[in-house]
PDB file of N, CA and C in Angstrom:
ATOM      1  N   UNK A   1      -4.334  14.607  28.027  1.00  0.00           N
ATOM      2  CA  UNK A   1      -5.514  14.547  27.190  1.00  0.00           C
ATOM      3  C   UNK A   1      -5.173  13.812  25.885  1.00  0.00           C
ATOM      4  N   UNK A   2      -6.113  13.209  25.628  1.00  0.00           N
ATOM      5  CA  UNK A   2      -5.807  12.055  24.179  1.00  0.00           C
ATOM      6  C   UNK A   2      -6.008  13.080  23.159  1.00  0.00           C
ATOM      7  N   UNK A   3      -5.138  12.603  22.089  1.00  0.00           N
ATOM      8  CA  UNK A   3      -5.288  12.896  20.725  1.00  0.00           C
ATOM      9  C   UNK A   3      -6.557  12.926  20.460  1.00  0.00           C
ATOM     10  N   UNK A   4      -7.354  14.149  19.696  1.00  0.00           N
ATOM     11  CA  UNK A   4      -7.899  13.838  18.671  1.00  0.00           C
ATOM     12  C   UNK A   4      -7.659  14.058  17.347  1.00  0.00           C
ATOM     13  N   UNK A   5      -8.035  12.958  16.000  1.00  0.00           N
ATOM     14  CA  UNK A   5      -8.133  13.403  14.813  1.00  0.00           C
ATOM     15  C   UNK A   5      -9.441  13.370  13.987  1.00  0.00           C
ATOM     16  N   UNK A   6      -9.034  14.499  13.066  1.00  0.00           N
ATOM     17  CA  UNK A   6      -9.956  15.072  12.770  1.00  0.00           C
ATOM     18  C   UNK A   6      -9.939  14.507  11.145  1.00  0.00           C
ATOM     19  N   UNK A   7     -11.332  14.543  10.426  1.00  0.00           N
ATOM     20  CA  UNK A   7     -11.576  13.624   9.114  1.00  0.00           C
ATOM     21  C   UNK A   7     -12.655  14.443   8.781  1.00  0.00           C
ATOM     22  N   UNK A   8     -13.262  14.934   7.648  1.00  0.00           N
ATOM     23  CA  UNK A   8     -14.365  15.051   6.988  1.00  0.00           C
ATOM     24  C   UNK A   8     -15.164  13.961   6.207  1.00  0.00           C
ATOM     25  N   UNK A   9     -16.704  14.076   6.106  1.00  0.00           N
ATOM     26  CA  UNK A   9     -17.724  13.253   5.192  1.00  0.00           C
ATOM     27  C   UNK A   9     -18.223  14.274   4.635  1.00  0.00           C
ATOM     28  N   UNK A  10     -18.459  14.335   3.299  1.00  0.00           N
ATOM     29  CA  UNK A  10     -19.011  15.282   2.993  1.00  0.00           C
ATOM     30  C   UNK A  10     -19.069  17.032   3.567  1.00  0.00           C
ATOM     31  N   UNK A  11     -17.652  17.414   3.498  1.00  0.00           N
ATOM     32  CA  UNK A  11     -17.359  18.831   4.178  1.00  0.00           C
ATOM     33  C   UNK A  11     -18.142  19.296   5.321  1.00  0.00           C
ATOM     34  N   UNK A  12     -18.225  17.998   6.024  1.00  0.00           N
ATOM     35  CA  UNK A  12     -18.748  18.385   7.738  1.00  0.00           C
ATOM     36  C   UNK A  12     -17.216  17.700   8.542  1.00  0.00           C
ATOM     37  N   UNK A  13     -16.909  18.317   9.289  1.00  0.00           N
ATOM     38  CA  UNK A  13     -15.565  18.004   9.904  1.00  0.00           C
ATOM     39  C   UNK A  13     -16.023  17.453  11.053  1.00  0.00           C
ATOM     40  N   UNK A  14     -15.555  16.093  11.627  1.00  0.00           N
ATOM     41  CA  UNK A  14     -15.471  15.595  12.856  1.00  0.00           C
ATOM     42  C   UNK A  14     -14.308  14.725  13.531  1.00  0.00           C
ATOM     43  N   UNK A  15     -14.226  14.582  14.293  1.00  0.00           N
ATOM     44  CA  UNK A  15     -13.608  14.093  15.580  1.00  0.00           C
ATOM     45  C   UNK A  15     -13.489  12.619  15.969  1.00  0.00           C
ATOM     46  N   UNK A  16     -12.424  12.032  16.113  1.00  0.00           N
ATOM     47  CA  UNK A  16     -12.440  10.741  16.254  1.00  0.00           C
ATOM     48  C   UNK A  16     -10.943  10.269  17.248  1.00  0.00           C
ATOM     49  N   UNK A  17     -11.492   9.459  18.099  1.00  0.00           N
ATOM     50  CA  UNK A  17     -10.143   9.444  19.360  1.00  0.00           C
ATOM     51  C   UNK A  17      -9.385   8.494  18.895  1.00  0.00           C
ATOM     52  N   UNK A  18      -9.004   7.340  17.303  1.00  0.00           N
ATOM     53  CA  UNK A  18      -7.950   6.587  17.302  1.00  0.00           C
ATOM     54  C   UNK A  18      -7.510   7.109  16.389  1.00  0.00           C
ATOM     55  N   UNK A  19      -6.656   7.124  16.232  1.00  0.00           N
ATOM     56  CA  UNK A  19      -5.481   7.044  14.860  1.00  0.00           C
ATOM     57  C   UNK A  19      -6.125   6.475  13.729  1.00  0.00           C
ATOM     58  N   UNK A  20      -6.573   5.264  13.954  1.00  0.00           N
ATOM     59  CA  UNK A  20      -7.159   4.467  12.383  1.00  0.00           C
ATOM     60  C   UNK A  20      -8.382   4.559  12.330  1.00  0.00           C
ATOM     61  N   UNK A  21      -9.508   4.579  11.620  1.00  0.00           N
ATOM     62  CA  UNK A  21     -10.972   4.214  11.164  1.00  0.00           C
ATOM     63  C   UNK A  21     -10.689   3.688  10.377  1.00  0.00           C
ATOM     64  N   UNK A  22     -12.176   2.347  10.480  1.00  0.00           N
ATOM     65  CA  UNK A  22     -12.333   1.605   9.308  1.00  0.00           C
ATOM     66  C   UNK A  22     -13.667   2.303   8.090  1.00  0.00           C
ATOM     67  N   UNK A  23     -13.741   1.865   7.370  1.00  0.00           N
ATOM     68  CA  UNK A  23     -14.879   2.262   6.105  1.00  0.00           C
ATOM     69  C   UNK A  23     -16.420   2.237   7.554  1.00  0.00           C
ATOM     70  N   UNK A  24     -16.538   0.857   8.037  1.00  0.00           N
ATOM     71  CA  UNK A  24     -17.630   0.943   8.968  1.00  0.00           C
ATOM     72  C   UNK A  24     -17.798   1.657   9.779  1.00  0.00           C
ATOM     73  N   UNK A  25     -16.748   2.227  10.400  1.00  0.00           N
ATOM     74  CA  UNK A  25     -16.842   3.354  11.241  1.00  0.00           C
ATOM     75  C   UNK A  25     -17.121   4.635  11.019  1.00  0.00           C
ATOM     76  N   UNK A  26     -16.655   4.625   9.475  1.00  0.00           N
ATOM     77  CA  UNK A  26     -16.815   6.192   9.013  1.00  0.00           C
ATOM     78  C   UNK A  26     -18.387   6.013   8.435  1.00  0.00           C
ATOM     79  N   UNK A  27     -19.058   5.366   7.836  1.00  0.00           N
ATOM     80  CA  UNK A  27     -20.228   5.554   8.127  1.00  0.00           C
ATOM     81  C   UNK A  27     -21.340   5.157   8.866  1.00  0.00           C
ATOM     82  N   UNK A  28     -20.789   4.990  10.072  1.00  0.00           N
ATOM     83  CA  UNK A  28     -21.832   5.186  11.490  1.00  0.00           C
ATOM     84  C   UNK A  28     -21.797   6.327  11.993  1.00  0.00           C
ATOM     85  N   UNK A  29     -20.456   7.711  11.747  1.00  0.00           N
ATOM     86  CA  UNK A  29     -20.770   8.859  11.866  1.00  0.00           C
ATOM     87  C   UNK A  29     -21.514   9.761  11.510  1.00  0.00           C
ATOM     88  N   UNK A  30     -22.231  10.747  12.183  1.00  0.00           N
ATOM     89  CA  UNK A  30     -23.362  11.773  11.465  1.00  0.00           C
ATOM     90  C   UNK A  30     -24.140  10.997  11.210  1.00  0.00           C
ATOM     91  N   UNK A  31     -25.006  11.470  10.162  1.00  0.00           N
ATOM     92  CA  UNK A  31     -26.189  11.121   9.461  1.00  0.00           C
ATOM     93  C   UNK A  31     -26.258   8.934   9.355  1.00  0.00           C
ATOM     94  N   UNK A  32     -24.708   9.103   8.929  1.00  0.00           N
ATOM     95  CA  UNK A  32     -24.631   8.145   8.505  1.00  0.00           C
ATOM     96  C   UNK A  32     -24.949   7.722   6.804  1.00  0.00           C
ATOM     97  N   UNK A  33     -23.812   6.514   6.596  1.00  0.00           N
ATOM     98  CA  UNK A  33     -23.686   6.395   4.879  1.00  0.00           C
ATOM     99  C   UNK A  33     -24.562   5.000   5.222  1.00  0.00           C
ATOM    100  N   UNK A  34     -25.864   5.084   3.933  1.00  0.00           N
ATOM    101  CA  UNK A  34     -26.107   3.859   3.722  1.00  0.00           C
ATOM    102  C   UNK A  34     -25.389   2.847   2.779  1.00  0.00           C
ATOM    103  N   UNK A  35     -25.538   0.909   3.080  1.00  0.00           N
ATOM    104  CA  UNK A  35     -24.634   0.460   2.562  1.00  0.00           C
ATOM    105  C   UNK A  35     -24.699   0.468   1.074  1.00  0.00           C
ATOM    106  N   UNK A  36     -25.890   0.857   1.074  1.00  0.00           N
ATOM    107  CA  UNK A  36     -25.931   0.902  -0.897  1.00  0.00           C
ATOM    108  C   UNK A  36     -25.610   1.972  -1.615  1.00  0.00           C
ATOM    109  N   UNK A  37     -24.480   2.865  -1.019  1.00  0.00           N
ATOM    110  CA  UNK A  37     -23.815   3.718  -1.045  1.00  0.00           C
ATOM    111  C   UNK A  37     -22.672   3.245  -1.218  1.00  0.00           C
ATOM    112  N   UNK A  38     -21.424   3.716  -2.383  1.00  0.00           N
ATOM    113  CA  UNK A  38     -19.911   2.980  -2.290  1.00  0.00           C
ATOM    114  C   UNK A  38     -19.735   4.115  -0.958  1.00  0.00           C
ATOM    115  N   UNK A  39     -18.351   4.442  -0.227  1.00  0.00           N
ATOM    116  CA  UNK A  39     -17.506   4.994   0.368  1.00  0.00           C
ATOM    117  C   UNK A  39     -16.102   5.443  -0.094  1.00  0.00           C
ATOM    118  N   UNK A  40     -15.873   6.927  -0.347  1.00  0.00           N
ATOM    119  CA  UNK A  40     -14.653   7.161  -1.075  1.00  0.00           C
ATOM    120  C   UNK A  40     -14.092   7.553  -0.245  1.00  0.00           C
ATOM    121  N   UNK A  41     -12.384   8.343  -0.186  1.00  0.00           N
ATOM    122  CA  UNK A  41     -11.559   8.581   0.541  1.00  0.00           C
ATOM    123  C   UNK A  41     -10.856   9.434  -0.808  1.00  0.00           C
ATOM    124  N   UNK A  42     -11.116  10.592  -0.777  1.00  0.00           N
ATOM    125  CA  UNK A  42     -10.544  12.288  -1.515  1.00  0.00           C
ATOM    126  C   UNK A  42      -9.164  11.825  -1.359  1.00  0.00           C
ATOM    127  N   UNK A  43      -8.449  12.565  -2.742  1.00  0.00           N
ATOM    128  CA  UNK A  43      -7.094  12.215  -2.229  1.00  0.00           C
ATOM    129  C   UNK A  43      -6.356  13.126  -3.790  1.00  0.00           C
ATOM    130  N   UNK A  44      -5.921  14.182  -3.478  1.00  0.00           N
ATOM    131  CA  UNK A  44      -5.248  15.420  -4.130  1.00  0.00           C
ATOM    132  C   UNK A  44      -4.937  14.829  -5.684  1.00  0.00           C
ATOM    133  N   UNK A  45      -5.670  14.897  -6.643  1.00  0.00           N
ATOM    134  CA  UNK A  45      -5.070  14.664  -8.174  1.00  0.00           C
ATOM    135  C   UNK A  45      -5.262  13.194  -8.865  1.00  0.00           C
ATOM    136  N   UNK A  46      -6.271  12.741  -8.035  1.00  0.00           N
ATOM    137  CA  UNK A  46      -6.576  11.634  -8.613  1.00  0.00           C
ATOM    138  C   UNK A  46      -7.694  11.062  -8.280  1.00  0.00           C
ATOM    139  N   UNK A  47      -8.473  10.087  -8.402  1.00  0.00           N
ATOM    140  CA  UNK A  47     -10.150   9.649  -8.658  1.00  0.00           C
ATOM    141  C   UNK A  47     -10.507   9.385  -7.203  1.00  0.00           C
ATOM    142  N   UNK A  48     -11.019   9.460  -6.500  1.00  0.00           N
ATOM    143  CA  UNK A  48     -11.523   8.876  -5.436  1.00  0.00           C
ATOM    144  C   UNK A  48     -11.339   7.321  -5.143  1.00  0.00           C
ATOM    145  N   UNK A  49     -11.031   7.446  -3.458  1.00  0.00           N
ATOM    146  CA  UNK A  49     -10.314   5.560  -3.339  1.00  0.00           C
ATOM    147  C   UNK A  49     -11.597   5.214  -2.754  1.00  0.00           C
ATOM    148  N   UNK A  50     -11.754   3.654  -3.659  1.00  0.00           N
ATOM    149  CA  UNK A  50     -12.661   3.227  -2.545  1.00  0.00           C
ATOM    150  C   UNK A  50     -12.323   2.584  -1.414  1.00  0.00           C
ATOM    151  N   UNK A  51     -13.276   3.145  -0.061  1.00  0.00           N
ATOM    152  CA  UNK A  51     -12.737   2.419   1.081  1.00  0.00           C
ATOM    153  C   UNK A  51     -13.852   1.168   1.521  1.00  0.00           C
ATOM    154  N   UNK A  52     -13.370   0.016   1.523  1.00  0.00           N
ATOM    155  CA  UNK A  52     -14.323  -0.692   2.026  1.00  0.00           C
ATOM    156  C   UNK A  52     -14.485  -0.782   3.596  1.00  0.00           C
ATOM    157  N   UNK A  53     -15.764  -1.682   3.844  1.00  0.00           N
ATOM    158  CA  UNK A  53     -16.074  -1.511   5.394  1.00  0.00           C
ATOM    159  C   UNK A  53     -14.710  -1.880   6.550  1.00  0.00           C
ATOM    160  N   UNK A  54     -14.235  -2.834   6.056  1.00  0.00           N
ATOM    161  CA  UNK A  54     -13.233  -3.975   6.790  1.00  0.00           C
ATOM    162  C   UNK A  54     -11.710  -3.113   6.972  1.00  0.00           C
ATOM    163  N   UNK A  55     -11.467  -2.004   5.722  1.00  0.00           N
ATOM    164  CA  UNK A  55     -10.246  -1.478   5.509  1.00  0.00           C
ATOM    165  C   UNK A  55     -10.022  -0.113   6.369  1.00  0.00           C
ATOM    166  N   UNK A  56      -8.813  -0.310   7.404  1.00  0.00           N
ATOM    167  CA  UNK A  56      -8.449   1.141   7.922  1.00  0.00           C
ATOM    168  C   UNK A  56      -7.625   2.252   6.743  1.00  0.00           C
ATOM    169  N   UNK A  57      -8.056   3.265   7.506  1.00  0.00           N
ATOM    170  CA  UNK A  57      -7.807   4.723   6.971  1.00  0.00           C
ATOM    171  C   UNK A  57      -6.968   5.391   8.069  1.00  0.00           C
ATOM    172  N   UNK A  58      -5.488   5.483   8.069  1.00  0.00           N
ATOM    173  CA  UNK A  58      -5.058   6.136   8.800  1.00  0.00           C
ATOM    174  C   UNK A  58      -4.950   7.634   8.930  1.00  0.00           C
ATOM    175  N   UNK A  59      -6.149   8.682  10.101  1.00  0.00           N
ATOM    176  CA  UNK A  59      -5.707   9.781   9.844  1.00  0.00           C
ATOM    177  C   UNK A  59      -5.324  10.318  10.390  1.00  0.00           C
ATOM    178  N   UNK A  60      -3.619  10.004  10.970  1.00  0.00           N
ATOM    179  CA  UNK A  60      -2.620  10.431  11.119  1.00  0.00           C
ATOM    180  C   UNK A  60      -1.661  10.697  10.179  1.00  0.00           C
ATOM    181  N   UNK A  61      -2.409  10.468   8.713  1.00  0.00           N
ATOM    182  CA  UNK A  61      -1.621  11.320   7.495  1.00  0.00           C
ATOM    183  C   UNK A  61      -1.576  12.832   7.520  1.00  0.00           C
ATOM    184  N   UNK A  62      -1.015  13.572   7.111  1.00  0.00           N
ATOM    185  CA  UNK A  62      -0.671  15.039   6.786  1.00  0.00           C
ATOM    186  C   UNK A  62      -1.713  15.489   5.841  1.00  0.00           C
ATOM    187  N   UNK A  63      -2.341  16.187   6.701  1.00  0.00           N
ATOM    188  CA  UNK A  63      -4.075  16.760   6.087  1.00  0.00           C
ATOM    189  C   UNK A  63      -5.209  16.187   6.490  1.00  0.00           C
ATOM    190  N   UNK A  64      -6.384  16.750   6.443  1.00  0.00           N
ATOM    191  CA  UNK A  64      -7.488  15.936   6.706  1.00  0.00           C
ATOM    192  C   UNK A  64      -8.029  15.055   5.975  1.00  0.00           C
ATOM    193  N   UNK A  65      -8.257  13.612   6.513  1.00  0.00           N
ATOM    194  CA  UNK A  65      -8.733  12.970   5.193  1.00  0.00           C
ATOM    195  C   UNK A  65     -10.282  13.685   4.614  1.00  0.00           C
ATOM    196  N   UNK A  66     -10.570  13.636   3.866  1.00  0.00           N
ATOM    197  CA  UNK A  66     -12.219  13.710   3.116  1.00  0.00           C
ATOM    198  C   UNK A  66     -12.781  12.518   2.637  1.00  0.00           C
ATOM    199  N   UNK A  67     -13.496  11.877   3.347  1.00  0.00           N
ATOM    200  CA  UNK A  67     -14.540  11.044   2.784  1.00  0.00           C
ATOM    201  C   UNK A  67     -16.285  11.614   2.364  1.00  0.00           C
ATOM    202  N   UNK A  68     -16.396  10.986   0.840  1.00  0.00           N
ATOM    203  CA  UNK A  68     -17.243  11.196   0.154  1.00  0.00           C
ATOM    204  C   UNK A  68     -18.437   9.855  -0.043  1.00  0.00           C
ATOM    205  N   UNK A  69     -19.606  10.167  -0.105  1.00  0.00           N
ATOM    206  CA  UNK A  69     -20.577   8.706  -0.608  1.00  0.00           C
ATOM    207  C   UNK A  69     -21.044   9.102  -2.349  1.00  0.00           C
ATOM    208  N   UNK A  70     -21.076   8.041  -2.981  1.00  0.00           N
ATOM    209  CA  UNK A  70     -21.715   8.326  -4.400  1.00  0.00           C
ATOM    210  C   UNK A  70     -22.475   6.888  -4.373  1.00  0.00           C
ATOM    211  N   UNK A  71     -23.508   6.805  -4.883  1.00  0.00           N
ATOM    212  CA  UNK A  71     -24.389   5.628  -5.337  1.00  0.00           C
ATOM    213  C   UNK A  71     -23.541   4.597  -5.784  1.00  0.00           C
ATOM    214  N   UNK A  72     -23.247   3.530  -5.833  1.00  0.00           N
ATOM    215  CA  UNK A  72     -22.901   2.295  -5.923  1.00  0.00           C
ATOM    216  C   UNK A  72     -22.502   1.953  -7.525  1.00  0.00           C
ATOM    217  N   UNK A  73     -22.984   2.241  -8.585  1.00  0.00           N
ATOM    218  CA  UNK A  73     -23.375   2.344  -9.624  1.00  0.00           C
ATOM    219  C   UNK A  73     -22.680   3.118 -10.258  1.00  0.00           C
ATOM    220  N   UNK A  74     -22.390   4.177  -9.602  1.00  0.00           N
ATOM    221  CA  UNK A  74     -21.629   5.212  -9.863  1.00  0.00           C
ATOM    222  C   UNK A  74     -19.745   5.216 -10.553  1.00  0.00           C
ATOM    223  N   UNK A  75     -19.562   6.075 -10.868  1.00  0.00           N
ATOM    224  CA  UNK A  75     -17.296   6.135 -11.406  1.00  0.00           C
ATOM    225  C   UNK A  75     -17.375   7.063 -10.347  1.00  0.00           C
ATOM    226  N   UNK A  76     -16.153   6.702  -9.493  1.00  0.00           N
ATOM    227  CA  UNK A  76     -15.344   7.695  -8.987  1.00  0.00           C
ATOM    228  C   UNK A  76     -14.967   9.145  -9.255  1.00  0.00           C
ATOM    229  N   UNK A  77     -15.585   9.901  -8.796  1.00  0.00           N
ATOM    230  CA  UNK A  77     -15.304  11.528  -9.068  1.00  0.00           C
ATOM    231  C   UNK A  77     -13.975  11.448  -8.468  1.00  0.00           C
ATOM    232  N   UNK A  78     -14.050  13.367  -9.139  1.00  0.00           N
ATOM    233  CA  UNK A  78     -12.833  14.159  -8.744  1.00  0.00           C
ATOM    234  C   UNK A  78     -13.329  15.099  -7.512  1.00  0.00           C
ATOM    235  N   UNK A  79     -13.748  14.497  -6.686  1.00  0.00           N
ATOM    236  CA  UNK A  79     -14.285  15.876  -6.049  1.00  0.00           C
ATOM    237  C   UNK A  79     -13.671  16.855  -5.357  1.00  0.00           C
TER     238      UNK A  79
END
């Protein structure tokens, strides 16, 4: 049976069968992120990364990643 890993959007946890996602992939999941939305990537003690569409996210790091959406316009939280 294949790996799955597991990633959050907004503290809903889901499931994904590769190792890498890109920014585009992570918001075609769920609801879905619109593009006039930035895309962040949570990350323990420091501002939120932005992930763009084109860029993988490996989550085969140690922990779940958390991805967050904030308006475009917006600074990077601490969330």
């Amino acid at each position: 049976m294949a790996k799955k890993f597991k990633f959050k959007i907004e503290n809903v946890t889901y499931e994904w069968d590769n190792q890498f996602i890109t920014g585009a992939e992570v918001r075609s999941v769920g609801p879905g992120i619109p593009q006039n939305m930035d895309l962040f990537l949570k990350e323990k003690g420091k501002p939120g990364r932005l992930i763009k569409n084109d860029e993988k996210v490996d989550l085969a790091d140690p922990g779940i990643e958390k991805f967050y959406s904030q308006e475009s316009t917006s600074t990077p939280g601490w969330k």
